[in-house]
PDB file of N, CA and C in Angstrom:
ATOM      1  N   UNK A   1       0.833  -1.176   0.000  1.00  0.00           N
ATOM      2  CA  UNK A   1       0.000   0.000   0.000  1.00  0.00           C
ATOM      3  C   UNK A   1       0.876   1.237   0.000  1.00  0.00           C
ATOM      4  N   UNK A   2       0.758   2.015  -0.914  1.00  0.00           N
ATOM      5  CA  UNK A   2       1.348   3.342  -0.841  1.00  0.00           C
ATOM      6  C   UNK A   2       2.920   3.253  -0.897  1.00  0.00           C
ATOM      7  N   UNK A   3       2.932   2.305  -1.772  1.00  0.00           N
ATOM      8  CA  UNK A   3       4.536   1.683  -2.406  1.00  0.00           C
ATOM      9  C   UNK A   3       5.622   2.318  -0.921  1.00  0.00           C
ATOM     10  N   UNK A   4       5.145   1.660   0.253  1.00  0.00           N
ATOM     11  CA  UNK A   4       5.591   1.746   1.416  1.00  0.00           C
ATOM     12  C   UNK A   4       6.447   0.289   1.394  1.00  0.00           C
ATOM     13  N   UNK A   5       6.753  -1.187   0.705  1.00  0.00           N
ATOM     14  CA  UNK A   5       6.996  -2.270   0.949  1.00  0.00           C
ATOM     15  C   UNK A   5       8.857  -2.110   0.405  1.00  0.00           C
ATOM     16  N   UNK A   6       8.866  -3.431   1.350  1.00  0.00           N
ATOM     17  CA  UNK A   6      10.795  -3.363   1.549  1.00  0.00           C
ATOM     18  C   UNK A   6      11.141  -3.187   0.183  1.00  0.00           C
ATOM     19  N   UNK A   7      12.499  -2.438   0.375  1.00  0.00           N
ATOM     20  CA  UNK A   7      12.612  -2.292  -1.291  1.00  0.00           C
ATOM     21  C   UNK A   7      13.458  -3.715  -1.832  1.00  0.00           C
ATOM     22  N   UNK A   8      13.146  -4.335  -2.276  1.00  0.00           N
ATOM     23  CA  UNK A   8      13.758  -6.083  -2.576  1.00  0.00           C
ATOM     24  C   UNK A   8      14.650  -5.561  -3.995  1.00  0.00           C
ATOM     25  N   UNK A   9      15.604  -6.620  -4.580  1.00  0.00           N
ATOM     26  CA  UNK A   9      16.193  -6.832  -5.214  1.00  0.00           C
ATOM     27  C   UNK A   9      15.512  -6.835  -6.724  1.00  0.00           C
ATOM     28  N   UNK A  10      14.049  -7.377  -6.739  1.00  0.00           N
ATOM     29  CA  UNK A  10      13.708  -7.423  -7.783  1.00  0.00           C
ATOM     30  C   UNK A  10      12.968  -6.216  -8.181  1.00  0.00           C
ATOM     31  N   UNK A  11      11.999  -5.494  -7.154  1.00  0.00           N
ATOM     32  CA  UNK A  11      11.525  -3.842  -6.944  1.00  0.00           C
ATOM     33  C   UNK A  11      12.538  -2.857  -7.594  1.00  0.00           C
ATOM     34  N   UNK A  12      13.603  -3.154  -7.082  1.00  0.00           N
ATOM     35  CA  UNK A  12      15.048  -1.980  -7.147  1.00  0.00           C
ATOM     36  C   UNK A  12      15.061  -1.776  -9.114  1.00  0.00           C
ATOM     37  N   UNK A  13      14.998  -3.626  -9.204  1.00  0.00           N
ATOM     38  CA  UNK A  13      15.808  -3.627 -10.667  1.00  0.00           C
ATOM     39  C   UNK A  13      14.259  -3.162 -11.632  1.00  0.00           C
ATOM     40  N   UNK A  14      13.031  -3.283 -11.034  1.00  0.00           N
ATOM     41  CA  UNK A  14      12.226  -3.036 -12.012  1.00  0.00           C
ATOM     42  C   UNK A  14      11.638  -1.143 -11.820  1.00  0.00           C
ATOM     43  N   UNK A  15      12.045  -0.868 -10.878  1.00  0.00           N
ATOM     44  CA  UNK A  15      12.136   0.565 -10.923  1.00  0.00           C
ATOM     45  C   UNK A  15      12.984   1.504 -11.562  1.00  0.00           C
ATOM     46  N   UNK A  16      14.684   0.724 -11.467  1.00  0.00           N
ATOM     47  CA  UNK A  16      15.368   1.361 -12.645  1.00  0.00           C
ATOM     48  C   UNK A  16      15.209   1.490 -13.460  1.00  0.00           C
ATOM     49  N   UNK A  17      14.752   0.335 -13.896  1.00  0.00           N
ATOM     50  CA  UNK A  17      14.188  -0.359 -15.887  1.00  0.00           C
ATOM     51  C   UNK A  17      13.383   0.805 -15.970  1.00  0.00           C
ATOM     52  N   UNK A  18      11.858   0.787 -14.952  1.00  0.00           N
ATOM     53  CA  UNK A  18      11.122   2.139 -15.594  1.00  0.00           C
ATOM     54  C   UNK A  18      11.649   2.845 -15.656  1.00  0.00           C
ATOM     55  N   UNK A  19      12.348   3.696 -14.691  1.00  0.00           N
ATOM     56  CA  UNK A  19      12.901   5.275 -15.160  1.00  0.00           C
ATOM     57  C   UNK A  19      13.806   5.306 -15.702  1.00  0.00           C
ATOM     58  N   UNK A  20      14.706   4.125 -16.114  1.00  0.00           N
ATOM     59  CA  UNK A  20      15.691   4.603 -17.281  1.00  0.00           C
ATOM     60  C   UNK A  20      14.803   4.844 -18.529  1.00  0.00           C
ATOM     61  N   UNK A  21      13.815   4.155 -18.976  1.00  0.00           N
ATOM     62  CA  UNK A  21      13.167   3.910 -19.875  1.00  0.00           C
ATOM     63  C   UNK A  21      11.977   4.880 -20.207  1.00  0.00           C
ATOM     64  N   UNK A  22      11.886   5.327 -19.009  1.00  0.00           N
ATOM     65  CA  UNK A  22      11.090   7.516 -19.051  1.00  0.00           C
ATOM     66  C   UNK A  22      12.107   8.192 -19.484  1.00  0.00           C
ATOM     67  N   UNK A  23      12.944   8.178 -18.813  1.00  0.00           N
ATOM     68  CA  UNK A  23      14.218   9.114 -19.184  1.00  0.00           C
ATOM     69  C   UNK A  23      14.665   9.053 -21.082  1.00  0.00           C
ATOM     70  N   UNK A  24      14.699   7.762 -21.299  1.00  0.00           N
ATOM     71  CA  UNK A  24      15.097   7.390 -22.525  1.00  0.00           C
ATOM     72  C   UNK A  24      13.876   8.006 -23.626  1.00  0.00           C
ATOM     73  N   UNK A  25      12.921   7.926 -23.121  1.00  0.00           N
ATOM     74  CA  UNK A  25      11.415   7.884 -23.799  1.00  0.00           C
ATOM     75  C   UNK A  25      11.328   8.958 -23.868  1.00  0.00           C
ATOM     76  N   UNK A  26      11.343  10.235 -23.320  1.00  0.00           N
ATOM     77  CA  UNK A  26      11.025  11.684 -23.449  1.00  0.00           C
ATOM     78  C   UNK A  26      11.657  12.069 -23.998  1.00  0.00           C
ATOM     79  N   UNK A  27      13.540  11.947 -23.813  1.00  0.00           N
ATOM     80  CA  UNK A  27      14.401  12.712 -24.398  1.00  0.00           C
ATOM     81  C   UNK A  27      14.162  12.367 -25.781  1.00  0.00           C
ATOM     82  N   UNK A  28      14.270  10.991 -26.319  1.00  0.00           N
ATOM     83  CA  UNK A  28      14.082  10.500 -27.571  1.00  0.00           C
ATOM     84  C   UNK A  28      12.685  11.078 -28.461  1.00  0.00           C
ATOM     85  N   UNK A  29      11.903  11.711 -27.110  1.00  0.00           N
ATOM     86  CA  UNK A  29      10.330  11.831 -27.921  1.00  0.00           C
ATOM     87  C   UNK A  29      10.595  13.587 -28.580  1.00  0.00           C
ATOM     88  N   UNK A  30      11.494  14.134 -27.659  1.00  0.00           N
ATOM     89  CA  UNK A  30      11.529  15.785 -27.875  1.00  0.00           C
ATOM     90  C   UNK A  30      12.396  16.201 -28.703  1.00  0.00           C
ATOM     91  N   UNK A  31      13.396  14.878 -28.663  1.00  0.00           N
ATOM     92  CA  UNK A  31      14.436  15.464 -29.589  1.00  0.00           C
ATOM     93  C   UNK A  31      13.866  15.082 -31.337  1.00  0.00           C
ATOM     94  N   UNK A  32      13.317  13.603 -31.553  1.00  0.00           N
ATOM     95  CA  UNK A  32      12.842  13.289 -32.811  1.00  0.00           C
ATOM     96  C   UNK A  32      11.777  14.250 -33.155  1.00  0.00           C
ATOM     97  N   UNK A  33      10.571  14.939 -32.420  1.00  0.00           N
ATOM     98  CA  UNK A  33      10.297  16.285 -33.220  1.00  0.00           C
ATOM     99  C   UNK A  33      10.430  17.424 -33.265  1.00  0.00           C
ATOM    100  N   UNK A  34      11.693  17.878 -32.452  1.00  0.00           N
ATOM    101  CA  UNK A  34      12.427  18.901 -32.779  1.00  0.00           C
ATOM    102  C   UNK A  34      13.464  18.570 -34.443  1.00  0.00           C
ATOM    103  N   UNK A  35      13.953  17.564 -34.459  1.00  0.00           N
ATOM    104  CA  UNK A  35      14.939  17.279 -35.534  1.00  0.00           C
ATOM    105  C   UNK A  35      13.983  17.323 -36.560  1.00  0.00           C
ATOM    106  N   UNK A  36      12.569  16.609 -36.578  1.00  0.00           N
ATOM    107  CA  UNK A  36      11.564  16.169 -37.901  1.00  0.00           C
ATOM    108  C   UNK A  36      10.249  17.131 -37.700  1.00  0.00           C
ATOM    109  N   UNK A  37      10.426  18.239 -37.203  1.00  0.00           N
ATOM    110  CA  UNK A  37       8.968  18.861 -37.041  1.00  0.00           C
ATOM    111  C   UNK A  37       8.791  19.282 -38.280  1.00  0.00           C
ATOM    112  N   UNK A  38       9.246  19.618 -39.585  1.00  0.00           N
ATOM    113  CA  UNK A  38       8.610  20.083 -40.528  1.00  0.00           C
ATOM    114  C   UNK A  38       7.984  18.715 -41.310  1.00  0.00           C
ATOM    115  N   UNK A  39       9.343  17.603 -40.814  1.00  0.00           N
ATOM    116  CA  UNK A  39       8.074  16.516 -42.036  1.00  0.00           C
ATOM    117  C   UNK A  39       7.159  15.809 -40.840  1.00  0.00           C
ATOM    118  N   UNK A  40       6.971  16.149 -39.431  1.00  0.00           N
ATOM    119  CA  UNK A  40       6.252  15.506 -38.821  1.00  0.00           C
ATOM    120  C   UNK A  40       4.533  16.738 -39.077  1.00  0.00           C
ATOM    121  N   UNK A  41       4.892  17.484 -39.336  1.00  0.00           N
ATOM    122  CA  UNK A  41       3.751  18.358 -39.841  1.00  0.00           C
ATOM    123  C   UNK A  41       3.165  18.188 -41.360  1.00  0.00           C
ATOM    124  N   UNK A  42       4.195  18.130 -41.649  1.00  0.00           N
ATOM    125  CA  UNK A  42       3.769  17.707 -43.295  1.00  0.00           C
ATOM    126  C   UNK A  42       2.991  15.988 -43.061  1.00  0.00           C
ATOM    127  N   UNK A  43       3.420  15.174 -42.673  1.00  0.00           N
ATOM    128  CA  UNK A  43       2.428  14.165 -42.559  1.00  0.00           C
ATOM    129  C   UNK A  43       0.900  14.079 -42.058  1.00  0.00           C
ATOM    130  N   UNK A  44       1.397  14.757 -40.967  1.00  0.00           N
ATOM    131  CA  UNK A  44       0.155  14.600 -40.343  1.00  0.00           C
ATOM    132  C   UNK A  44      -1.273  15.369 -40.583  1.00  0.00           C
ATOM    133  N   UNK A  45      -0.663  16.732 -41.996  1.00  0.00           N
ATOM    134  CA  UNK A  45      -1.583  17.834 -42.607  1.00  0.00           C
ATOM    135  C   UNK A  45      -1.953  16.464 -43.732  1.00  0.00           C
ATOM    136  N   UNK A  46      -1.054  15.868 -44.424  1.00  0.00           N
ATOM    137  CA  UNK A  46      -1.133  15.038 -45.380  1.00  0.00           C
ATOM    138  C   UNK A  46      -2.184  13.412 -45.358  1.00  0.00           C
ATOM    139  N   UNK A  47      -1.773  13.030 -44.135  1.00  0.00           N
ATOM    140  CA  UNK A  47      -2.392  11.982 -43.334  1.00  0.00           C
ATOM    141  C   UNK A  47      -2.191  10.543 -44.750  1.00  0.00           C
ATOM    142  N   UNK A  48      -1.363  10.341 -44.858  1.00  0.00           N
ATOM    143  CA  UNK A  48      -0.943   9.256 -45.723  1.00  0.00           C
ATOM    144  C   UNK A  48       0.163   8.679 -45.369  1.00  0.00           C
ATOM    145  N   UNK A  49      -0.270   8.049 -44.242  1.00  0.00           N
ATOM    146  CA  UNK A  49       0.668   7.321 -43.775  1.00  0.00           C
ATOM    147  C   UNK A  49       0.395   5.471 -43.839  1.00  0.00           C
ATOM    148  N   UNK A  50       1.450   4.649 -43.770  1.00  0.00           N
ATOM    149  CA  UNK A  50       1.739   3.571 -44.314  1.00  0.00           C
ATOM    150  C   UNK A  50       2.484   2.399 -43.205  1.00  0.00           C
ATOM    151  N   UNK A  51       2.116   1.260 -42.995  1.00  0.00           N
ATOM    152  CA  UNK A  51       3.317   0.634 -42.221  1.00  0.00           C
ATOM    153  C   UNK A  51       4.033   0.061 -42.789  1.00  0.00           C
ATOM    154  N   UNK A  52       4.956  -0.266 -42.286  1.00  0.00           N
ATOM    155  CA  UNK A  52       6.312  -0.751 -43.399  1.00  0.00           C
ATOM    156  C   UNK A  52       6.784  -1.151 -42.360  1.00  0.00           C
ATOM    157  N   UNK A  53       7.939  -2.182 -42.531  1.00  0.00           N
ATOM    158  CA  UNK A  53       8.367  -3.085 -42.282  1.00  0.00           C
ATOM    159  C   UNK A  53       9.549  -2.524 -40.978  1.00  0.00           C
ATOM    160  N   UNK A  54      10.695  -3.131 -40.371  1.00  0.00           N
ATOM    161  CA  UNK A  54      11.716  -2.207 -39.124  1.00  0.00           C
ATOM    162  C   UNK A  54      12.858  -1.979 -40.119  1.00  0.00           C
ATOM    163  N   UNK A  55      12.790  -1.028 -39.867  1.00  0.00           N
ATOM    164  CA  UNK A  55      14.063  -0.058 -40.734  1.00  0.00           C
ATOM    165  C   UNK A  55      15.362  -0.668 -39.903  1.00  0.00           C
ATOM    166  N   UNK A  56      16.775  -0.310 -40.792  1.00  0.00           N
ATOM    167  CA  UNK A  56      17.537  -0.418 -39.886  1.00  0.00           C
ATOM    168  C   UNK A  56      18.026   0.352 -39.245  1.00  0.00           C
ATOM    169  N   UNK A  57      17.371   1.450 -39.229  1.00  0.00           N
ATOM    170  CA  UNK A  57      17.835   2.618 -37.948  1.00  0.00           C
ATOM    171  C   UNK A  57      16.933   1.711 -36.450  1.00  0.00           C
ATOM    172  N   UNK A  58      15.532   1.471 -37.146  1.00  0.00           N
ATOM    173  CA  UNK A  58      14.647   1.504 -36.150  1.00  0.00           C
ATOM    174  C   UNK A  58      15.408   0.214 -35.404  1.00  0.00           C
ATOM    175  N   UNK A  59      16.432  -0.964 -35.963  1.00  0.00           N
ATOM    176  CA  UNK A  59      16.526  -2.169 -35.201  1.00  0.00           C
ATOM    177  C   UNK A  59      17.678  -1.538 -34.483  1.00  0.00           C
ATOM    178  N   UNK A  60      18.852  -0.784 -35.147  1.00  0.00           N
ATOM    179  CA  UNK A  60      19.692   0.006 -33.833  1.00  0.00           C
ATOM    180  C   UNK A  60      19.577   0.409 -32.891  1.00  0.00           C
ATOM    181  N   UNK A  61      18.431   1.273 -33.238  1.00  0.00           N
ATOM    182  CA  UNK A  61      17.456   2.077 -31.921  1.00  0.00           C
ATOM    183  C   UNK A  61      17.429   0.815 -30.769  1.00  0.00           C
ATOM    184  N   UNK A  62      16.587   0.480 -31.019  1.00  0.00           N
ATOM    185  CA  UNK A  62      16.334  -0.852 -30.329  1.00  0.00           C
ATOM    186  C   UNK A  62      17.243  -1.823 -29.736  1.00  0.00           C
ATOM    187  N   UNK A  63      18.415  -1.942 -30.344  1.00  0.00           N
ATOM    188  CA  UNK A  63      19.755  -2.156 -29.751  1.00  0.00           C
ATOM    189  C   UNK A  63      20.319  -1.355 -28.883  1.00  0.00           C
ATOM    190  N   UNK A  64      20.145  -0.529 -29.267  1.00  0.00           N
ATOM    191  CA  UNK A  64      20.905   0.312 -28.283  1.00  0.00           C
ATOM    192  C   UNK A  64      20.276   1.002 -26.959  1.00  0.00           C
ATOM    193  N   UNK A  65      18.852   0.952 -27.032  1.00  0.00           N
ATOM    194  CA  UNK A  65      17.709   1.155 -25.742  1.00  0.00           C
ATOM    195  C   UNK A  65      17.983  -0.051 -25.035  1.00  0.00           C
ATOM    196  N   UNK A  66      18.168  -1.161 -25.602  1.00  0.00           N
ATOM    197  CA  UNK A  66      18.376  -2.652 -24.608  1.00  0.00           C
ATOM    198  C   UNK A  66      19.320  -2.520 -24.307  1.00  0.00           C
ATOM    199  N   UNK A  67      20.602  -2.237 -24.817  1.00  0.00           N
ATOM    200  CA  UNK A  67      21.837  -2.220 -24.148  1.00  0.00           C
ATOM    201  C   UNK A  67      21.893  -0.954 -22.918  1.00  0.00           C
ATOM    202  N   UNK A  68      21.160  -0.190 -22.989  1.00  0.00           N
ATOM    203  CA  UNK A  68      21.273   0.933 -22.055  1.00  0.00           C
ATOM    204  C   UNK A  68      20.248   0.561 -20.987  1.00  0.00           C
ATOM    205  N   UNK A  69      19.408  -0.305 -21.107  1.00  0.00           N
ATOM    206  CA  UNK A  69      18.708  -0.503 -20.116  1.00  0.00           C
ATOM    207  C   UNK A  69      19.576  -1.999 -19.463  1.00  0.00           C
ATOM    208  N   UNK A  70      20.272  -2.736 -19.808  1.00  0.00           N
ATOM    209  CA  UNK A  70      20.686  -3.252 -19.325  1.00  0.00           C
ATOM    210  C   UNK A  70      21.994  -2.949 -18.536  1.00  0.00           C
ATOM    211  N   UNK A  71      22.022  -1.669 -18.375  1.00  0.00           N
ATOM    212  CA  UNK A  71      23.526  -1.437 -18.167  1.00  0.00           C
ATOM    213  C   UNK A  71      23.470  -0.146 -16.837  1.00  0.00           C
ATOM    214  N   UNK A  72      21.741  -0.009 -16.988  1.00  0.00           N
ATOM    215  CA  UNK A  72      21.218   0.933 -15.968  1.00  0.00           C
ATOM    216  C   UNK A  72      20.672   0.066 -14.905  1.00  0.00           C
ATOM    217  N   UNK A  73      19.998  -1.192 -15.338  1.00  0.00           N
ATOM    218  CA  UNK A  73      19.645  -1.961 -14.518  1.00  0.00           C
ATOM    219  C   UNK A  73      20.503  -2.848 -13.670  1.00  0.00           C
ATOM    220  N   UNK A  74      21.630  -3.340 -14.585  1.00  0.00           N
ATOM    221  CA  UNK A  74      22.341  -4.254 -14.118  1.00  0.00           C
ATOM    222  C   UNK A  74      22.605  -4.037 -12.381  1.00  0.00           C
ATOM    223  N   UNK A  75      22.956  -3.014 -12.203  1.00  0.00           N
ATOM    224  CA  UNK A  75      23.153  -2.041 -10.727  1.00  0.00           C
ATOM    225  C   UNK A  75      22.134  -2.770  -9.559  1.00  0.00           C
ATOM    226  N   UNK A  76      21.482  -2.937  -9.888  1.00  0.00           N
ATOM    227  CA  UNK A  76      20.334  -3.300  -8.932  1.00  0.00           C
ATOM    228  C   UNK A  76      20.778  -4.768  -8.531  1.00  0.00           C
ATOM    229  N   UNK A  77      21.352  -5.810  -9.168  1.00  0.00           N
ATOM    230  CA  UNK A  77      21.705  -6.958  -9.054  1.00  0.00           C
ATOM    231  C   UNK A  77      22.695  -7.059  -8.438  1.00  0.00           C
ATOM    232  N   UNK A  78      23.729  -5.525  -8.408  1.00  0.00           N
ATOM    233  CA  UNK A  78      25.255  -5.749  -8.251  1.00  0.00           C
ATOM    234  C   UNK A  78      25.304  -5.488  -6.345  1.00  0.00           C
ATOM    235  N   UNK A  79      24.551  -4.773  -6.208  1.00  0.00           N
ATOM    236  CA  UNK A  79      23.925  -3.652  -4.836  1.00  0.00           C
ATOM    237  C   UNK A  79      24.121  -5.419  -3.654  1.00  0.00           C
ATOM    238  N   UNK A  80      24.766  -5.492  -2.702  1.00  0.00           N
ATOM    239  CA  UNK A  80      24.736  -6.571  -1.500  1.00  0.00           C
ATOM    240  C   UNK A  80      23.742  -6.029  -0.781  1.00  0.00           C
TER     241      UNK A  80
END
């Protein structure tokens, strides 16, 4: 109740995971439409949008969010 409970080993590591993964999530959200706000406007006036398949930026991305969350989390395991 009122996330008052012992803080355990597995709590620790799944609380990092979230807030590395806010942290990761906002910066990544403000900076991609600051960099793309003219074609993120142009789409969305346009509305022709499409799914397509994982780019290979998008599978780096993704590499490299797992490797950073594993490397933020790991800590929690290391902690006696």
């Amino acid at each position: 109740m009122l996330q008052m409970e012992q803080m355990t080993l597995r709590r620790h590591a799944w609380m990092s995971a979230h807030n590395t993964l806010a942290v990761i999530f906002v910066t990544a959200a403000v900076w991609h439409i600051i960099l793309n706000r003219r074609a993120l406007f142009n789409h969305v006036r346009s509305a022709s949008s499409h799914l397509l398949g994982v780019s290979r930026e998008a599978a780096y991305a993704g590499i490299i969010v797992a490797f950073l969350l594993f490397v933020f989390v790991r800590h929690a395991f290391l902690v006696r």
